[in-house]
N, C-alpha and C. Protein backbone atom coordinates (compact mmCIF):
# COMPACT_ATOMS: atom_id res chain seq x y z
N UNK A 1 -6.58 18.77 5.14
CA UNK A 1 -6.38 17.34 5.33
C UNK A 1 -7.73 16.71 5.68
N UNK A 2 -8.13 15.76 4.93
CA UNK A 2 -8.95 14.97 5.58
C UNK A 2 -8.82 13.72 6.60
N UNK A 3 -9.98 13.73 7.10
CA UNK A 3 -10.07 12.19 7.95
C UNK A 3 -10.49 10.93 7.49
N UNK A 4 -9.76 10.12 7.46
CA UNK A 4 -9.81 8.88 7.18
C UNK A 4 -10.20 7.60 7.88
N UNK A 5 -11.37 6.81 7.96
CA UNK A 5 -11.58 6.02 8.73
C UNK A 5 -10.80 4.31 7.83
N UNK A 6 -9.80 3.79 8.83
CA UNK A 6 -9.40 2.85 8.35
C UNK A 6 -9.17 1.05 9.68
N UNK A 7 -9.45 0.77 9.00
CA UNK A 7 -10.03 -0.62 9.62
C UNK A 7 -9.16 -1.68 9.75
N UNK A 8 -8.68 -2.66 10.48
CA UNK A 8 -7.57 -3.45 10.25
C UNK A 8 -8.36 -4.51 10.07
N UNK A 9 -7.86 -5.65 8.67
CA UNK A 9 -8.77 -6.49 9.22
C UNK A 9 -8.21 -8.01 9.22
N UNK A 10 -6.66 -7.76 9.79
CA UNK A 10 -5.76 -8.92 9.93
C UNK A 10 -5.26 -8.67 11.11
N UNK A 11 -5.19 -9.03 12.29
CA UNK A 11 -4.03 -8.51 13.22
C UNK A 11 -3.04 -7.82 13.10
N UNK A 12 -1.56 -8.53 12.12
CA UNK A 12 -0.85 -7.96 11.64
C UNK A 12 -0.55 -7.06 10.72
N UNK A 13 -1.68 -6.46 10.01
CA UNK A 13 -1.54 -5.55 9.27
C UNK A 13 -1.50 -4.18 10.11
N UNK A 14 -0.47 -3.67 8.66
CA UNK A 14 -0.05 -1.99 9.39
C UNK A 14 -0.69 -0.86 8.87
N UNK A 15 -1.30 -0.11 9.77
CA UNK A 15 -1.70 1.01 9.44
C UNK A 15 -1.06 2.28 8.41
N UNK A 16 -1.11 2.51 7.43
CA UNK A 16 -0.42 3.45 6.34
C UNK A 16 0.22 4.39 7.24
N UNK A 17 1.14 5.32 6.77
CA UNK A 17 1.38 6.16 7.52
C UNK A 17 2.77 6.90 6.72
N UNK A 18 2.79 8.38 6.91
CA UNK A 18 3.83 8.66 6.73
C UNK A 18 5.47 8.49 7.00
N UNK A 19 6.93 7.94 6.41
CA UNK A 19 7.87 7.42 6.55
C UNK A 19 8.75 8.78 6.65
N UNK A 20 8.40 10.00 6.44
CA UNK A 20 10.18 10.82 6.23
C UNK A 20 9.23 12.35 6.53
N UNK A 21 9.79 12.89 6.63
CA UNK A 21 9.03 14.52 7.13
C UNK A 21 7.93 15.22 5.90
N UNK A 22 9.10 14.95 4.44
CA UNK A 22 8.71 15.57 3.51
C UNK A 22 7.46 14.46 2.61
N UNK A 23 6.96 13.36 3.02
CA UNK A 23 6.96 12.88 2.11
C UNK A 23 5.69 13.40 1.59
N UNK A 24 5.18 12.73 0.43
CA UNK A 24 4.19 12.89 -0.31
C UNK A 24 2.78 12.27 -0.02
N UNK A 25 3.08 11.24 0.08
CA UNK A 25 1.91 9.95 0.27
C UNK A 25 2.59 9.10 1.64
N UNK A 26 1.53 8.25 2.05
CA UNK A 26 1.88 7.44 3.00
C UNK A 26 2.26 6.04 2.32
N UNK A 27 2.75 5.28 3.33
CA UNK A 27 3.76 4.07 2.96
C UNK A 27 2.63 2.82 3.17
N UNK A 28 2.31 1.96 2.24
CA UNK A 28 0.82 0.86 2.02
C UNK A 28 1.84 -0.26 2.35
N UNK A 29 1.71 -0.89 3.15
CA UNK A 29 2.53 -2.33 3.62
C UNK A 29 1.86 -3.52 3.01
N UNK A 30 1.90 -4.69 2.99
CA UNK A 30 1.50 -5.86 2.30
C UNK A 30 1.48 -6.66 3.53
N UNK A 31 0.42 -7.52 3.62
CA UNK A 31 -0.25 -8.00 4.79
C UNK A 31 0.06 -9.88 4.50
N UNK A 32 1.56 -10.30 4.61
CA UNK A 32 1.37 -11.81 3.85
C UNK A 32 2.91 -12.48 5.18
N UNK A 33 2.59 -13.65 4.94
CA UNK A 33 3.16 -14.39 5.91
C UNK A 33 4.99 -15.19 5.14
N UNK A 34 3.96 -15.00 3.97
CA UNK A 34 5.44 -16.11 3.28
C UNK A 34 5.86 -14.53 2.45
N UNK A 35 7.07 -15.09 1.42
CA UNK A 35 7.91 -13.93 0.23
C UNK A 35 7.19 -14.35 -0.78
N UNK A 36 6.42 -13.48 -2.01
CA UNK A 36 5.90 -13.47 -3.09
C UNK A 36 6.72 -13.18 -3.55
N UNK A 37 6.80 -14.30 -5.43
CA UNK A 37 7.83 -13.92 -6.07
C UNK A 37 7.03 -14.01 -7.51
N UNK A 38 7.22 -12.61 -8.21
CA UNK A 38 6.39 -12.37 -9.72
C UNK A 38 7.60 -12.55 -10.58
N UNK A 39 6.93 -13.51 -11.65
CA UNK A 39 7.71 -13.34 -12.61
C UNK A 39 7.35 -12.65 -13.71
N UNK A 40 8.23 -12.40 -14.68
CA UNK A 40 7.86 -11.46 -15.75
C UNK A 40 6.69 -11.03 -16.50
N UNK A 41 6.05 -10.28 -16.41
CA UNK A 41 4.56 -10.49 -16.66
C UNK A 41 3.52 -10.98 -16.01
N UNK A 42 3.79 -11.26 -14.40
CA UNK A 42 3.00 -11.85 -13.83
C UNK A 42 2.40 -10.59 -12.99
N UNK A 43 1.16 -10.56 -12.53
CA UNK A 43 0.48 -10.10 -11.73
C UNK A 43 -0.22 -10.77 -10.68
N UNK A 44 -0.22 -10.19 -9.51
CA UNK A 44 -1.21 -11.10 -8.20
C UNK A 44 -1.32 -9.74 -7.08
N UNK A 45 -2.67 -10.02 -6.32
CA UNK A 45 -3.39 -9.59 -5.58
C UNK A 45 -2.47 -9.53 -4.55
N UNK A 46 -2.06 -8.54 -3.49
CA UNK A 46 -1.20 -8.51 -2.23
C UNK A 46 -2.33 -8.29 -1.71
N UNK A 47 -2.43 -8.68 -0.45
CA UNK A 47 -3.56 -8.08 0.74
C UNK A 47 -2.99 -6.97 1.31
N UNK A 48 -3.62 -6.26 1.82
CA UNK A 48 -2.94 -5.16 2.56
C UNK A 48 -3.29 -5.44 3.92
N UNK A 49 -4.12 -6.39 4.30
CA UNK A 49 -5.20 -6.13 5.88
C UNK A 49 -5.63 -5.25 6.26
N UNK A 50 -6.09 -4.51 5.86
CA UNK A 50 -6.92 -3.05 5.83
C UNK A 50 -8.06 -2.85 5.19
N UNK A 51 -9.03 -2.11 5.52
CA UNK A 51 -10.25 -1.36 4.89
C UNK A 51 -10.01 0.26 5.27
N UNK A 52 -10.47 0.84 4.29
CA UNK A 52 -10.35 2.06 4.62
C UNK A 52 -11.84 2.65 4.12
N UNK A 53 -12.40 3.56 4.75
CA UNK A 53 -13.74 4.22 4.65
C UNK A 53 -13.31 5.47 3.70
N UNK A 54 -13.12 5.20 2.31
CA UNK A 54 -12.97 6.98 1.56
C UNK A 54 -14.15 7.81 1.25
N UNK A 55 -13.93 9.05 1.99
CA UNK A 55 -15.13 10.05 1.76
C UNK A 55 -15.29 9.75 -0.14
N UNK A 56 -16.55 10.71 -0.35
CA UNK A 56 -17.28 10.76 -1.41
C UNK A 56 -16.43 12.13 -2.11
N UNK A 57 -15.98 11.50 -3.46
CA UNK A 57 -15.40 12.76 -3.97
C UNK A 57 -13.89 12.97 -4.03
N UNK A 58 -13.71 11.36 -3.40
CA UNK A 58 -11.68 10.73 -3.19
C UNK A 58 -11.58 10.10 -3.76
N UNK A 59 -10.46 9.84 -4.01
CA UNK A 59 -9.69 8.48 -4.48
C UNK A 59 -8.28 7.97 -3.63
N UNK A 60 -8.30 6.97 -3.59
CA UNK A 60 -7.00 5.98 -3.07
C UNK A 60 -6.44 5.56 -4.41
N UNK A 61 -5.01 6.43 -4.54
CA UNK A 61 -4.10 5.38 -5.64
C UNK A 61 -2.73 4.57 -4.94
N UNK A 62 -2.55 3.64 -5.46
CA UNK A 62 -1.47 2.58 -4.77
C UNK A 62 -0.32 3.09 -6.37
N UNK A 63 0.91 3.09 -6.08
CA UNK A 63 2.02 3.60 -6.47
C UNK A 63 3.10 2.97 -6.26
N UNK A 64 3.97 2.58 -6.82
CA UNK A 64 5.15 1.54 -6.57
C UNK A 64 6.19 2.86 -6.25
N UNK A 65 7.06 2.38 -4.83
CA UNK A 65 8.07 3.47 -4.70
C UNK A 65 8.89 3.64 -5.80
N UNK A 66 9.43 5.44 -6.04
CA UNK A 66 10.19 5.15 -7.27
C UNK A 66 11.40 4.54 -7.46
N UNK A 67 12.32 4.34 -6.09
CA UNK A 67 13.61 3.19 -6.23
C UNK A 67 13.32 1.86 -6.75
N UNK A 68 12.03 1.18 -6.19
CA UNK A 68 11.76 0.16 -6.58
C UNK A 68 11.15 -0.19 -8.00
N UNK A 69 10.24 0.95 -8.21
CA UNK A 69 9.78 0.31 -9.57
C UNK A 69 11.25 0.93 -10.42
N UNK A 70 12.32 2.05 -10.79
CA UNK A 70 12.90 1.63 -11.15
C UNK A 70 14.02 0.81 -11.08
N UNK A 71 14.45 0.23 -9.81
CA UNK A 71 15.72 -0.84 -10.08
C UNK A 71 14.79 -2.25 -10.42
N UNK A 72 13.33 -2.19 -9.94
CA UNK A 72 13.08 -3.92 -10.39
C UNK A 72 11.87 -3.57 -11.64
N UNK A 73 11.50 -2.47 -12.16
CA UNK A 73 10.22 -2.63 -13.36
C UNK A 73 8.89 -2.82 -12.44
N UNK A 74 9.01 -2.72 -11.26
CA UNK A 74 7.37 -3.12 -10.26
C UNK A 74 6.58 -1.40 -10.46
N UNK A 75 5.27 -1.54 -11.01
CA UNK A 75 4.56 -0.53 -10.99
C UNK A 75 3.41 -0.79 -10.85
């Protein structure tokens, strides 16, 4: 496991973190005050309120849960 240096840089934003014993990846929250609503083909920027410091030789991928991207098409 590595260490991760991660930064808040909203008050309310939440730190990632694992949700269930088994899981895979940690859970990326969205850092916004009002409800965003996409319509078909639309795309937009969520904030997360976070920075995160990734070592050299990582990657960070963002992933739509799989209930959600399949009951709504979000990926």
């Amino acid at each position: 496991m590595i260490s991760l240096n991660i930064k808040k840089l909203k008050p309310g934003a939440i730190v990632p973190s694992y949700q269930t014993e088994h899981a895979a990846a940690v859970d990326l929250c969205a850092c916004i005050d009002t409800t965003i609503v996409l319509s078909h083909s639309e795309f937009k920027v969520i904030p997360t309120g976070i920075a995160i410091a990734l070592p050299t030789g990582y990657e960070a991928q963002i992933r739509g849960r799989s209930g959600n991207a399949a009951k709504f098409g979000i990926s």
